[in-house]
C-alpha atoms as a PDB file:
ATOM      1  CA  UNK A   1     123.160 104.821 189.975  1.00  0.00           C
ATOM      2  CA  UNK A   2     126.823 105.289 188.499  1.00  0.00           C
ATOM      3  CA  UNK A   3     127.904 101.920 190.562  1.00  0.00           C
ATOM      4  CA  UNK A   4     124.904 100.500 189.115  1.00  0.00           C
ATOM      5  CA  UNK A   5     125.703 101.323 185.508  1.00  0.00           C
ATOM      6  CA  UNK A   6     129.408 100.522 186.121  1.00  0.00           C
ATOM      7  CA  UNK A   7     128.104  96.812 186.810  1.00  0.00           C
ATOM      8  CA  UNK A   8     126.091  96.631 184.161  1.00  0.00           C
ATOM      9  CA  UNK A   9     128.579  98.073 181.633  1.00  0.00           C
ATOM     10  CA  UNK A  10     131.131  94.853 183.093  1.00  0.00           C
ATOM     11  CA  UNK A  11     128.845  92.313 182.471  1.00  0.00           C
ATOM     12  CA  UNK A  12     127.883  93.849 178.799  1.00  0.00           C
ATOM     13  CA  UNK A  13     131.986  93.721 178.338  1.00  0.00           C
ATOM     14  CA  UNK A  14     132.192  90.141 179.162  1.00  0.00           C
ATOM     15  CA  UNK A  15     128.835  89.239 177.386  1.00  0.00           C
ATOM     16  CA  UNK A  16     130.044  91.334 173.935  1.00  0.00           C
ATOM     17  CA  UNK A  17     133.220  89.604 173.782  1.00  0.00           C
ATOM     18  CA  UNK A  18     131.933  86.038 174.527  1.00  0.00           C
ATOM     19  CA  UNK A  19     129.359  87.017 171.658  1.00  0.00           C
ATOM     20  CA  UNK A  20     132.049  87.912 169.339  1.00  0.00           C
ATOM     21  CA  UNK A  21     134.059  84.759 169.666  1.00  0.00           C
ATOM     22  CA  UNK A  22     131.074  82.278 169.843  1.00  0.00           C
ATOM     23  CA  UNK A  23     129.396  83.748 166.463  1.00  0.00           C
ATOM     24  CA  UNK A  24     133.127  84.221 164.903  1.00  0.00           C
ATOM     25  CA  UNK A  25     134.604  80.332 165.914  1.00  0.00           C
ATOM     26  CA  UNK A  26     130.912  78.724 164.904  1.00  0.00           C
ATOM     27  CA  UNK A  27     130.890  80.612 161.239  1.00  0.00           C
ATOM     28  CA  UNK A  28     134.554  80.054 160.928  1.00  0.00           C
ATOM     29  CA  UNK A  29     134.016  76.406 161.791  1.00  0.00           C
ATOM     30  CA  UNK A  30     131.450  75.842 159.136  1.00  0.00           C
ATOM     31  CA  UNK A  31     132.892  73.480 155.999  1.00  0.00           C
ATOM     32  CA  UNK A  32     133.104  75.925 153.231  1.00  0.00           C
ATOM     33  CA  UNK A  33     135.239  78.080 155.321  1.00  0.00           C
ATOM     34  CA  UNK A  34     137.908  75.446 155.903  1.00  0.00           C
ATOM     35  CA  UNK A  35     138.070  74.561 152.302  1.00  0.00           C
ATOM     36  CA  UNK A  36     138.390  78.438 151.519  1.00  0.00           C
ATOM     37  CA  UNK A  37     140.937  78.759 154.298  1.00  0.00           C
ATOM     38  CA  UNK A  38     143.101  76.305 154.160  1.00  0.00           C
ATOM     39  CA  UNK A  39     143.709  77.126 149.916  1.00  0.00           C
ATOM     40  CA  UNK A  40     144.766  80.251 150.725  1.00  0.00           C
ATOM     41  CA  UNK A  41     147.256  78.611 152.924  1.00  0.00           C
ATOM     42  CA  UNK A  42     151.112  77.762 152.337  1.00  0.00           C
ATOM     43  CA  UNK A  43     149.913  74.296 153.111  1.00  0.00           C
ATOM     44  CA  UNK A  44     153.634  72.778 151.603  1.00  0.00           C
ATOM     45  CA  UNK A  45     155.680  75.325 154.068  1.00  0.00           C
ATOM     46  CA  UNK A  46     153.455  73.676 157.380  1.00  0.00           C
ATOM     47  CA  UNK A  47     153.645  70.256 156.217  1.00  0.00           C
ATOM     48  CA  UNK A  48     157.637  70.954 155.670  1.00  0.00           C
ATOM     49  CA  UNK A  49     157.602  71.955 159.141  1.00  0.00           C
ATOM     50  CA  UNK A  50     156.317  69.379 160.425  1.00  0.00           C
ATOM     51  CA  UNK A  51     158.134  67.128 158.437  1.00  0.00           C
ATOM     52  CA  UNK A  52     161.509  68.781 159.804  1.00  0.00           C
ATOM     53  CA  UNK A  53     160.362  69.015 163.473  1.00  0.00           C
ATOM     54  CA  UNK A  54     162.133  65.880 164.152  1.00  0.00           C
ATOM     55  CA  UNK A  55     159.088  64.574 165.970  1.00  0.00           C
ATOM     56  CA  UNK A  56     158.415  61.026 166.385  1.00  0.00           C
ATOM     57  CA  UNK A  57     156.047  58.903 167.252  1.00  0.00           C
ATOM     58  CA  UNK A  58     152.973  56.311 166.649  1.00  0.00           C
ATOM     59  CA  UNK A  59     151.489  55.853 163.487  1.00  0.00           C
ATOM     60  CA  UNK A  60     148.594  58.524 164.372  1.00  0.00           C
ATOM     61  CA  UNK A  61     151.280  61.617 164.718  1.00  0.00           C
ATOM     62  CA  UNK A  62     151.323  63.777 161.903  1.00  0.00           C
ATOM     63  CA  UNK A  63     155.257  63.553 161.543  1.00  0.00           C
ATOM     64  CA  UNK A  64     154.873  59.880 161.075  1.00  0.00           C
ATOM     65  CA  UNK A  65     152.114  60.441 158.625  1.00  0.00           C
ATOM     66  CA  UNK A  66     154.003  62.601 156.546  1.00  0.00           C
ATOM     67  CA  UNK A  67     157.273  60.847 156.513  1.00  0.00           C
ATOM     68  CA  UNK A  68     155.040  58.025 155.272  1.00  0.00           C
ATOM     69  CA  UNK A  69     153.775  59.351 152.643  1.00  0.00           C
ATOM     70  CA  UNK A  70     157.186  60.739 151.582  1.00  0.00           C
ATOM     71  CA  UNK A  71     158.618  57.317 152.349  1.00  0.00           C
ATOM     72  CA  UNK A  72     155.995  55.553 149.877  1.00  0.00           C
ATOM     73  CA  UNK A  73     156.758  57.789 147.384  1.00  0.00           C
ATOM     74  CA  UNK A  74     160.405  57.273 147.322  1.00  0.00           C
ATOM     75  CA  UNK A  75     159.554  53.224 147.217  1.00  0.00           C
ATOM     76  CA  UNK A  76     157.580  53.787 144.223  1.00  0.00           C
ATOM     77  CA  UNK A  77     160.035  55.997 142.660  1.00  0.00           C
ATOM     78  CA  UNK A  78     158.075  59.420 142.454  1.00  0.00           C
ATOM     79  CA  UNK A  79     159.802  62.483 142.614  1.00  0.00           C
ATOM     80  CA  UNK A  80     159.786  64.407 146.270  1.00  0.00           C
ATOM     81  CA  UNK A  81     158.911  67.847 143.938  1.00  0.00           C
ATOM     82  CA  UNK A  82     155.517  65.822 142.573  1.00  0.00           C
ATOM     83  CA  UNK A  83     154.621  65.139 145.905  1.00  0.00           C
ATOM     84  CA  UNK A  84     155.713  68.573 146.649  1.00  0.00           C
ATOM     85  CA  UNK A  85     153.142  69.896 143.987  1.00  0.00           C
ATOM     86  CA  UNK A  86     149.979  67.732 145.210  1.00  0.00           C
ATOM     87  CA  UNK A  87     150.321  69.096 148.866  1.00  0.00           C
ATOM     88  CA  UNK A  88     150.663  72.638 147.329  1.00  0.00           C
ATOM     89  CA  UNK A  89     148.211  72.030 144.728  1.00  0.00           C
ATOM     90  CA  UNK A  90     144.190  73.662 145.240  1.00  0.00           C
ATOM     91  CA  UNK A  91     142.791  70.331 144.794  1.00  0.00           C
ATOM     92  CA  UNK A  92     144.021  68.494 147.227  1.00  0.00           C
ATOM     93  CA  UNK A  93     144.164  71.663 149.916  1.00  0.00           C
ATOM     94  CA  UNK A  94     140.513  71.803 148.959  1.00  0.00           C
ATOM     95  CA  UNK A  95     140.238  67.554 150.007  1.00  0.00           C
ATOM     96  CA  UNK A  96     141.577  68.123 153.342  1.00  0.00           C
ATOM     97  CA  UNK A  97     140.068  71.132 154.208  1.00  0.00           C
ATOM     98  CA  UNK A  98     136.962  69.551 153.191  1.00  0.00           C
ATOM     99  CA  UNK A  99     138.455  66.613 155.877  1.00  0.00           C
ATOM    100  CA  UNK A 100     138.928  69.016 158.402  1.00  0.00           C
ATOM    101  CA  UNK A 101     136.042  71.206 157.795  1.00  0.00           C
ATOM    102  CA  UNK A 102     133.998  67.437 158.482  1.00  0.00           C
ATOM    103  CA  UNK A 103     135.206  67.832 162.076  1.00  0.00           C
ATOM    104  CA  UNK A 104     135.180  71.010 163.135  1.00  0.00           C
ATOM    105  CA  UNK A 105     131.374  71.304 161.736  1.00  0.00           C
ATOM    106  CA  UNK A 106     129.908  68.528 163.844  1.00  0.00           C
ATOM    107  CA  UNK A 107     132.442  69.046 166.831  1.00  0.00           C
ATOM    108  CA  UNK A 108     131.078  73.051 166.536  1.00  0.00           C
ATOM    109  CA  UNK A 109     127.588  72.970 164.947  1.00  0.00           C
ATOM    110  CA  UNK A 110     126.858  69.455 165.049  1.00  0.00           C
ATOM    111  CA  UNK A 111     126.686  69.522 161.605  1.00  0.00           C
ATOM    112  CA  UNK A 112     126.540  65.791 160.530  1.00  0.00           C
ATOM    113  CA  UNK A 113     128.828  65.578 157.128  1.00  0.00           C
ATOM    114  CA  UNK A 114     129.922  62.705 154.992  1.00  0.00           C
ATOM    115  CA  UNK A 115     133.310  61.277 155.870  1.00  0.00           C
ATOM    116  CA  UNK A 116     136.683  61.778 153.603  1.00  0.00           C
ATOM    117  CA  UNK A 117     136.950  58.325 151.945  1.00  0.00           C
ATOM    118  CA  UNK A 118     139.912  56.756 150.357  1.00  0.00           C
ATOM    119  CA  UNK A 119     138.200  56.434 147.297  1.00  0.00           C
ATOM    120  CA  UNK A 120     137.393  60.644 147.000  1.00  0.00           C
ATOM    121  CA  UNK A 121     141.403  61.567 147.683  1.00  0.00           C
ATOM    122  CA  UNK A 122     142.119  58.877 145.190  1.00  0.00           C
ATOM    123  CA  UNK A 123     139.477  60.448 142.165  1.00  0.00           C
ATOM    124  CA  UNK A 124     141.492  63.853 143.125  1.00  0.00           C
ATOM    125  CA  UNK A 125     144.592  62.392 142.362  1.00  0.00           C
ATOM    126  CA  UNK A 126     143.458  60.333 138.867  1.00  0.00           C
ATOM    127  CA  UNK A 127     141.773  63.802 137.801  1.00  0.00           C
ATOM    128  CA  UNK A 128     144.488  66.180 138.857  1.00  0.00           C
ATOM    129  CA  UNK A 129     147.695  64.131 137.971  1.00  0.00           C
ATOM    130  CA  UNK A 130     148.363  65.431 134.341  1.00  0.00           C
ATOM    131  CA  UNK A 131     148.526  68.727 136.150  1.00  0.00           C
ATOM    132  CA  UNK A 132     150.753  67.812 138.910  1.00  0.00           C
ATOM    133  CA  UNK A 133     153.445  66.380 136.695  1.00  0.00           C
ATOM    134  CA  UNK A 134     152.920  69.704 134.287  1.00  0.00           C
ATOM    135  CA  UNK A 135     153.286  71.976 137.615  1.00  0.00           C
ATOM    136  CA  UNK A 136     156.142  70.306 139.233  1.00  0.00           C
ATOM    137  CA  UNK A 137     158.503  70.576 135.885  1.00  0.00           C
ATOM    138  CA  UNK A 138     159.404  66.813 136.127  1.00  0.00           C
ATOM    139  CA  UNK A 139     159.367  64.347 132.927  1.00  0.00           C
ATOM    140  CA  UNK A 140     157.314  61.114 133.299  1.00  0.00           C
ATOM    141  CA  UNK A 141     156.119  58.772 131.283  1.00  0.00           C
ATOM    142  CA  UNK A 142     152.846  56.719 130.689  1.00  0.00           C
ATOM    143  CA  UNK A 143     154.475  53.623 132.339  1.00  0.00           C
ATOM    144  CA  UNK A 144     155.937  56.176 135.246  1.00  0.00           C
ATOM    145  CA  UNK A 145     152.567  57.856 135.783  1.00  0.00           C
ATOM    146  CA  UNK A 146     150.567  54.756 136.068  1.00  0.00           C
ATOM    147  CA  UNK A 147     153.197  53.840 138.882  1.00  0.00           C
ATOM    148  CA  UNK A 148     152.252  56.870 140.904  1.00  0.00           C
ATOM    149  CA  UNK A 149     149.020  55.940 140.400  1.00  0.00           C
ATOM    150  CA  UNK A 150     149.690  52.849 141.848  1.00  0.00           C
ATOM    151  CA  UNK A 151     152.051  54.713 145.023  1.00  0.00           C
ATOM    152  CA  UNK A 152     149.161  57.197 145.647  1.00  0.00           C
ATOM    153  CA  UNK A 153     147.242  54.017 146.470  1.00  0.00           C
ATOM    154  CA  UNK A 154     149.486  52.901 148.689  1.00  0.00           C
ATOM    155  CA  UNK A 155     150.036  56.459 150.868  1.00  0.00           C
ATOM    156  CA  UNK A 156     146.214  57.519 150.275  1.00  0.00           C
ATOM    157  CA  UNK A 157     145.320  55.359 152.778  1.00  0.00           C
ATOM    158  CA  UNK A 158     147.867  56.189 155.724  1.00  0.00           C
ATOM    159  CA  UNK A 159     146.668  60.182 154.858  1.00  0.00           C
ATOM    160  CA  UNK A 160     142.790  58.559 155.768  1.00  0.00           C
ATOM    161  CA  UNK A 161     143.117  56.773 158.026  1.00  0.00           C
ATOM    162  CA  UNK A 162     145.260  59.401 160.097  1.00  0.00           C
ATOM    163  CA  UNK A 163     142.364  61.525 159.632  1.00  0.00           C
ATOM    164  CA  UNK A 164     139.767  62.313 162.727  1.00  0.00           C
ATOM    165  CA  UNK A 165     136.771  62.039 161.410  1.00  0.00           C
ATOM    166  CA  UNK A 166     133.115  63.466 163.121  1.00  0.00           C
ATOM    167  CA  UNK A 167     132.374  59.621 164.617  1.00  0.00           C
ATOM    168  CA  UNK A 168     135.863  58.885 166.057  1.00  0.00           C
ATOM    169  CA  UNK A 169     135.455  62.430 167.950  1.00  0.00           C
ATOM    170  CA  UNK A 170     131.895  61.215 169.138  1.00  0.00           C
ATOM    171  CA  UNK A 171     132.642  58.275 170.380  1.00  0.00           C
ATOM    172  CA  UNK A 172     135.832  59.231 172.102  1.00  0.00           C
ATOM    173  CA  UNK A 173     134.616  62.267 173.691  1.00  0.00           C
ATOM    174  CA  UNK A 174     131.035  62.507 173.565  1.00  0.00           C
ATOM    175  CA  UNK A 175     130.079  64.597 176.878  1.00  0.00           C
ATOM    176  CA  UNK A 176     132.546  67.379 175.307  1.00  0.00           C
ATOM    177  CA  UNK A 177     131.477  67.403 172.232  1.00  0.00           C
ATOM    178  CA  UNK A 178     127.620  67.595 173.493  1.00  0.00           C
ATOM    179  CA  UNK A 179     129.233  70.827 175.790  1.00  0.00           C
ATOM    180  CA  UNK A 180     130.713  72.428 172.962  1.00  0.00           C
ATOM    181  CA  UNK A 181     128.232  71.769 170.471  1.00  0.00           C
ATOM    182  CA  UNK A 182     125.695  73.061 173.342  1.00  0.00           C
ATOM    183  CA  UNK A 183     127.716  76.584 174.140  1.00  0.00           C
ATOM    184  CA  UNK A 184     127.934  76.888 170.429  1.00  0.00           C
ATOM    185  CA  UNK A 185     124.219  76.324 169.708  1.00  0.00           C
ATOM    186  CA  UNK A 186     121.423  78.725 168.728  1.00  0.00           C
ATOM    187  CA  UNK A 187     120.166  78.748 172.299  1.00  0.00           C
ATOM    188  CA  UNK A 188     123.026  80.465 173.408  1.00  0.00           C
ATOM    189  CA  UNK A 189     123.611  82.410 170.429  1.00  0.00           C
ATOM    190  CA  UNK A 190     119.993  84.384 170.819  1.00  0.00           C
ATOM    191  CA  UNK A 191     120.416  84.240 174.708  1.00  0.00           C
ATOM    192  CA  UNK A 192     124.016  85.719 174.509  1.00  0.00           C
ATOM    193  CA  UNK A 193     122.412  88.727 171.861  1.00  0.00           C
ATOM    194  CA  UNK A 194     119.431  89.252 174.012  1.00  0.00           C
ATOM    195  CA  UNK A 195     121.250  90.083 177.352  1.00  0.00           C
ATOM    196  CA  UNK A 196     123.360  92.056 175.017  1.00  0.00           C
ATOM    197  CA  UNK A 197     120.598  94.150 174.335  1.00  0.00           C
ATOM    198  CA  UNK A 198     118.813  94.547 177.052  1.00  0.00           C
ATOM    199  CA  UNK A 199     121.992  95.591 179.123  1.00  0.00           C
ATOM    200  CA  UNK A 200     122.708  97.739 176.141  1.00  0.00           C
ATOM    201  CA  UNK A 201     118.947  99.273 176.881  1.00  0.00           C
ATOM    202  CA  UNK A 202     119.234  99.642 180.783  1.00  0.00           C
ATOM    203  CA  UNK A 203     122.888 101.539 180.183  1.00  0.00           C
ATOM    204  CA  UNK A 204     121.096 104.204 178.004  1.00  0.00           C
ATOM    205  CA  UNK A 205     117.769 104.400 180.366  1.00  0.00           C
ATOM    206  CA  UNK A 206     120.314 104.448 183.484  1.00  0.00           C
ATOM    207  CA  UNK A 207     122.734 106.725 182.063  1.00  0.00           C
ATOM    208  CA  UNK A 208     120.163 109.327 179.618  1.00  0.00           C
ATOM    209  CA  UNK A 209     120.866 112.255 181.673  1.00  0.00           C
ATOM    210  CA  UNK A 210     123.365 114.549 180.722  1.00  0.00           C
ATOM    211  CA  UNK A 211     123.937 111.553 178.101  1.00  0.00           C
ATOM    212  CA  UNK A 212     125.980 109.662 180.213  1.00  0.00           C
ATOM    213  CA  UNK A 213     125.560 106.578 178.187  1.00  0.00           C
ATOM    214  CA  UNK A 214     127.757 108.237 175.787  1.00  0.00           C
ATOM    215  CA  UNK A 215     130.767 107.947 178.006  1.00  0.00           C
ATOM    216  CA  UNK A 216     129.560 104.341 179.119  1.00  0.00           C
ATOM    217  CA  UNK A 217     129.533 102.789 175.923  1.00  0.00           C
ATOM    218  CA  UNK A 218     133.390 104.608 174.812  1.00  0.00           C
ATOM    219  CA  UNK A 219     134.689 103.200 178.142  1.00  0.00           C
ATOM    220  CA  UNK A 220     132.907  99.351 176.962  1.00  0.00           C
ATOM    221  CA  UNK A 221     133.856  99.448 173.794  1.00  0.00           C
ATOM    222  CA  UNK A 222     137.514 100.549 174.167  1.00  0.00           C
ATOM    223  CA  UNK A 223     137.543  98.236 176.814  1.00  0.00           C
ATOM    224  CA  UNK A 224     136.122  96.059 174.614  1.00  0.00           C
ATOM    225  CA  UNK A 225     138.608  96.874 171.495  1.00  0.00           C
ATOM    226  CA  UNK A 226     141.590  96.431 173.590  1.00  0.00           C
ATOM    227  CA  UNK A 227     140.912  92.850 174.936  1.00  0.00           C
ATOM    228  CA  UNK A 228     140.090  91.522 171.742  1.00  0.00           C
ATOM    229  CA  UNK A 229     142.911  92.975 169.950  1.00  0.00           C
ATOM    230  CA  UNK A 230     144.942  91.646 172.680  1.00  0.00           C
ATOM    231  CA  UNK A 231     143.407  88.191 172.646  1.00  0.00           C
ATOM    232  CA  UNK A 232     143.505  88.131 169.029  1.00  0.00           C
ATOM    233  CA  UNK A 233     147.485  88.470 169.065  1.00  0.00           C
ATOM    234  CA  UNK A 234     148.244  86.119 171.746  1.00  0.00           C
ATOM    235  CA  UNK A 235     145.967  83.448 171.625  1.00  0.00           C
ATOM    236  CA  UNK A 236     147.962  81.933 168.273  1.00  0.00           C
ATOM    237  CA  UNK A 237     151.165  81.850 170.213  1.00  0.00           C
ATOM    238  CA  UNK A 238     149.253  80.442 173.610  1.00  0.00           C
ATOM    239  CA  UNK A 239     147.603  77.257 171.535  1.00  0.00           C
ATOM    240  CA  UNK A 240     151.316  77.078 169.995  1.00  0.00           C
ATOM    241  CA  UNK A 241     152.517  76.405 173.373  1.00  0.00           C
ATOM    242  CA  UNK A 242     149.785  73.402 173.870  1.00  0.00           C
ATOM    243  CA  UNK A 243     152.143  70.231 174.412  1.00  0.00           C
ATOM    244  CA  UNK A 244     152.850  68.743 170.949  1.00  0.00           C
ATOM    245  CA  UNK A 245     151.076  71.468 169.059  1.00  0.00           C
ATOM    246  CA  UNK A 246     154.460  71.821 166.839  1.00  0.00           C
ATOM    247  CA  UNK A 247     152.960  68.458 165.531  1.00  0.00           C
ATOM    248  CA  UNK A 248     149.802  69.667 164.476  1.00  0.00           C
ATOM    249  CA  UNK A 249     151.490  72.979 163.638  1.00  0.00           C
ATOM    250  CA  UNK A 250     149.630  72.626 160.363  1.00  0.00           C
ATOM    251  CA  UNK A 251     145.921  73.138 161.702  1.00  0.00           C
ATOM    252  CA  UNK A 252     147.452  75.234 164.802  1.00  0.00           C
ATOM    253  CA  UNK A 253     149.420  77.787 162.352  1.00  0.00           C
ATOM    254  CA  UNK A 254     147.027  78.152 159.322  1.00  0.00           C
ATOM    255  CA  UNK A 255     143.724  77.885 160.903  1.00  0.00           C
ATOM    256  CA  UNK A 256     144.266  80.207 164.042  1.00  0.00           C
ATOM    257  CA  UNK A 257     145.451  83.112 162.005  1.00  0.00           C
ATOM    258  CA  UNK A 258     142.537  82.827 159.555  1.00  0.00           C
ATOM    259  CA  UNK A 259     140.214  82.371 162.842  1.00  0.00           C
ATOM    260  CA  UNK A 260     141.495  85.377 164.672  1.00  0.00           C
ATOM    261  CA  UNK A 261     142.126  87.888 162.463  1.00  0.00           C
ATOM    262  CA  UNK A 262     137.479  88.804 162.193  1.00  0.00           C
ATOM    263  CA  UNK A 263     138.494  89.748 165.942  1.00  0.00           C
ATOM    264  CA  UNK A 264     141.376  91.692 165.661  1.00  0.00           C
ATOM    265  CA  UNK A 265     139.285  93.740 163.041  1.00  0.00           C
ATOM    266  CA  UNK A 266     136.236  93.746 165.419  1.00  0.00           C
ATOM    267  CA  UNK A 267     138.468  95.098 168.244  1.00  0.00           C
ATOM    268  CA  UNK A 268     139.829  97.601 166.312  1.00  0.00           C
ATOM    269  CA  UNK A 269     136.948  98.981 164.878  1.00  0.00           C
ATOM    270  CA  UNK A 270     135.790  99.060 168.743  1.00  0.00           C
ATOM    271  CA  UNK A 271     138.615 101.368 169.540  1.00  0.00           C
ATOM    272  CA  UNK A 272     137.529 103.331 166.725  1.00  0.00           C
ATOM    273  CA  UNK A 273     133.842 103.710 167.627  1.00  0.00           C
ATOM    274  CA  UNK A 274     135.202 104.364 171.333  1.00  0.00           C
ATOM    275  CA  UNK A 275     136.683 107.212 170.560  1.00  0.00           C
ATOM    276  CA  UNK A 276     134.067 108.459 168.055  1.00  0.00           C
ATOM    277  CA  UNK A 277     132.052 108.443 171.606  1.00  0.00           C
ATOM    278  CA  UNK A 278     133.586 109.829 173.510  1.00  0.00           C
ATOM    279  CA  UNK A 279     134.367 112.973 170.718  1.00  0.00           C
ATOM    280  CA  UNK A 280     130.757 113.003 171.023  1.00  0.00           C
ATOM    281  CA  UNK A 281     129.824 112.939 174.036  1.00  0.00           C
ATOM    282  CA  UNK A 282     132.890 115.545 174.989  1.00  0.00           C
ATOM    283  CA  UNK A 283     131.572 117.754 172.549  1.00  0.00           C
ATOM    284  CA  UNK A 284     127.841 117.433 173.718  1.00  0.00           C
ATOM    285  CA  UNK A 285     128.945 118.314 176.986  1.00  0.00           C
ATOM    286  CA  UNK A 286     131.217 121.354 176.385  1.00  0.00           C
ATOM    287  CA  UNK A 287     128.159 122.628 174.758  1.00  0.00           C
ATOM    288  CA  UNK A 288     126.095 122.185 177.631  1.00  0.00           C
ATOM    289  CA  UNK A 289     128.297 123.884 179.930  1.00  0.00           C
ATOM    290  CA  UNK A 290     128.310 126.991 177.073  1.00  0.00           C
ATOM    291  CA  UNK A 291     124.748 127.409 176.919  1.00  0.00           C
ATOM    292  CA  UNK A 292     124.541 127.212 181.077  1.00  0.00           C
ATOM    293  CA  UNK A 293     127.426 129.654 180.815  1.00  0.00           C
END
């Protein structure tokens, strides 16, 4: 019976944390939560880095991409600290994240969502660009500002077109994103959460004597705590480590932090409850062996 239960509490480990992660990455995934992450980012200290990296490459790199833009902006005579100020700015971190948010909704829910156009980063800039010149401190005039107008419309496009959007994924990759879209659908979601509970039920029917479920559920949960803590600390460095990920160091930096930081919480309010159970069922027991005393 104890081998039994110690089975069943390894596969509720593995099943609790694959929960955890699949409900976490396909609500973190969602649009509105890129556009919320990504402005609270330090979007201008990631593109800087990437900038800096010393990367290059085809036109499709990020390094290239920025040092285009940059580039364009020099040609047309607008001041790196403007072009400082729209990166940094909440409007266009809101665009992008919006961009990226595109993706990682269809990739992850299969969540069909219009594409960033040219014409949508372009409205951002006309309606934002009296308080981008006001935020980065620099003087310009009427004739000046209609000439950034006219850059923006030349570096707009490279930022686009640079952009993955939901189709090019599809049609590049389209058995992977049908298997990721698949482990992340609602199938699995209600399949992972009812083997959760039913091995959750057989642990206390296995285990009610003497309230050995108790001890079970501090030694899966702490178990439990510990390897998402763990994973939640490491995996940011290990997808830093992916070849070339210093080049998408802006999505690999600001999202994963934002992404694993629900399951560092998670585990550590595991650890918590572990040891609330096993207080419990420690105290239960000395009790026990009172009363029989």
């Amino acid at each position: 019976m104890k081998i039994f239960r110690s089975v069943l509490s390894i596969f509720l480990i593995f099943s609790l944390i694959l929960t955890i992660f699949i409900f976490n990455i396909s609500s973190f995934s969602r649009t509105d939560n890129m556009e919320k992450t990504l402005k609270k980012s330090d979007l201008l200290t990631e593109v800087k880095k990437i900038k800096n990296s010393g990367k290059v490459g085809n036109q499709s790199s990020m390094t290239a991409v920025i040092n285009d833009v940059y580039a364009t902006a020099e040609e047309y005579g607008i001041d790196s600290k403007l072009v400082d100020t729209v990166i940094d700015s909440d409007a266009m971190k809101e665009a992008l994240g919006y961009a990226a948010g595109n993706v990682t909704d269809y990739v992850i829910n299969g969540k069909k969502t219009p594409i960033l156009t040219k014409d949508d980063l372009y409205n951002v800039a006309e309606n934002n660009i009296d308080d981008w010149i006001k935020q980065s401190g620099i003087s310009v005039t009427d004739n000046q500002k209609k000439k950034i107008l006219e850059g923006s419309k030349e570096f707009i496009p490279i930022v686009v077109r640079n952009l993955p959007s939901s189709s090019d994924i599809a049609s590049g990759y389209k058995f992977q994103v049908e298997v990721v879209q698949f482990l992340f659908s609602n199938t699995v979601k209600v399949g992972l959460v009812i083997i959760d509970v039913l091995l959750i039920l057989l642990i206390i029917i296995l285990g009610r004597k003497q309230f050995k479920w108790l001890f079970d559920f501090g030694m899966v949960f702490g178990i439990c705590g510990i390897a998402l803590s763990v994973l939640a600390i490491i995996l940011p460095d290990l997808i830093l480590m992916v070849p070339n990920s210093a080049d998408i160091s802006l999505i690999t930096t600001t999202f994963t932090d934002y992404l694993f930081k629900p399951v560092l919480i998670i585990g550590f309010a595991f650890i918590i409850l572990s040891i609330l159970l096993f207080i419990i069922y420690k105290t239960i027991l000395n009790k026990k062996l009172r009363v029989e005393s």
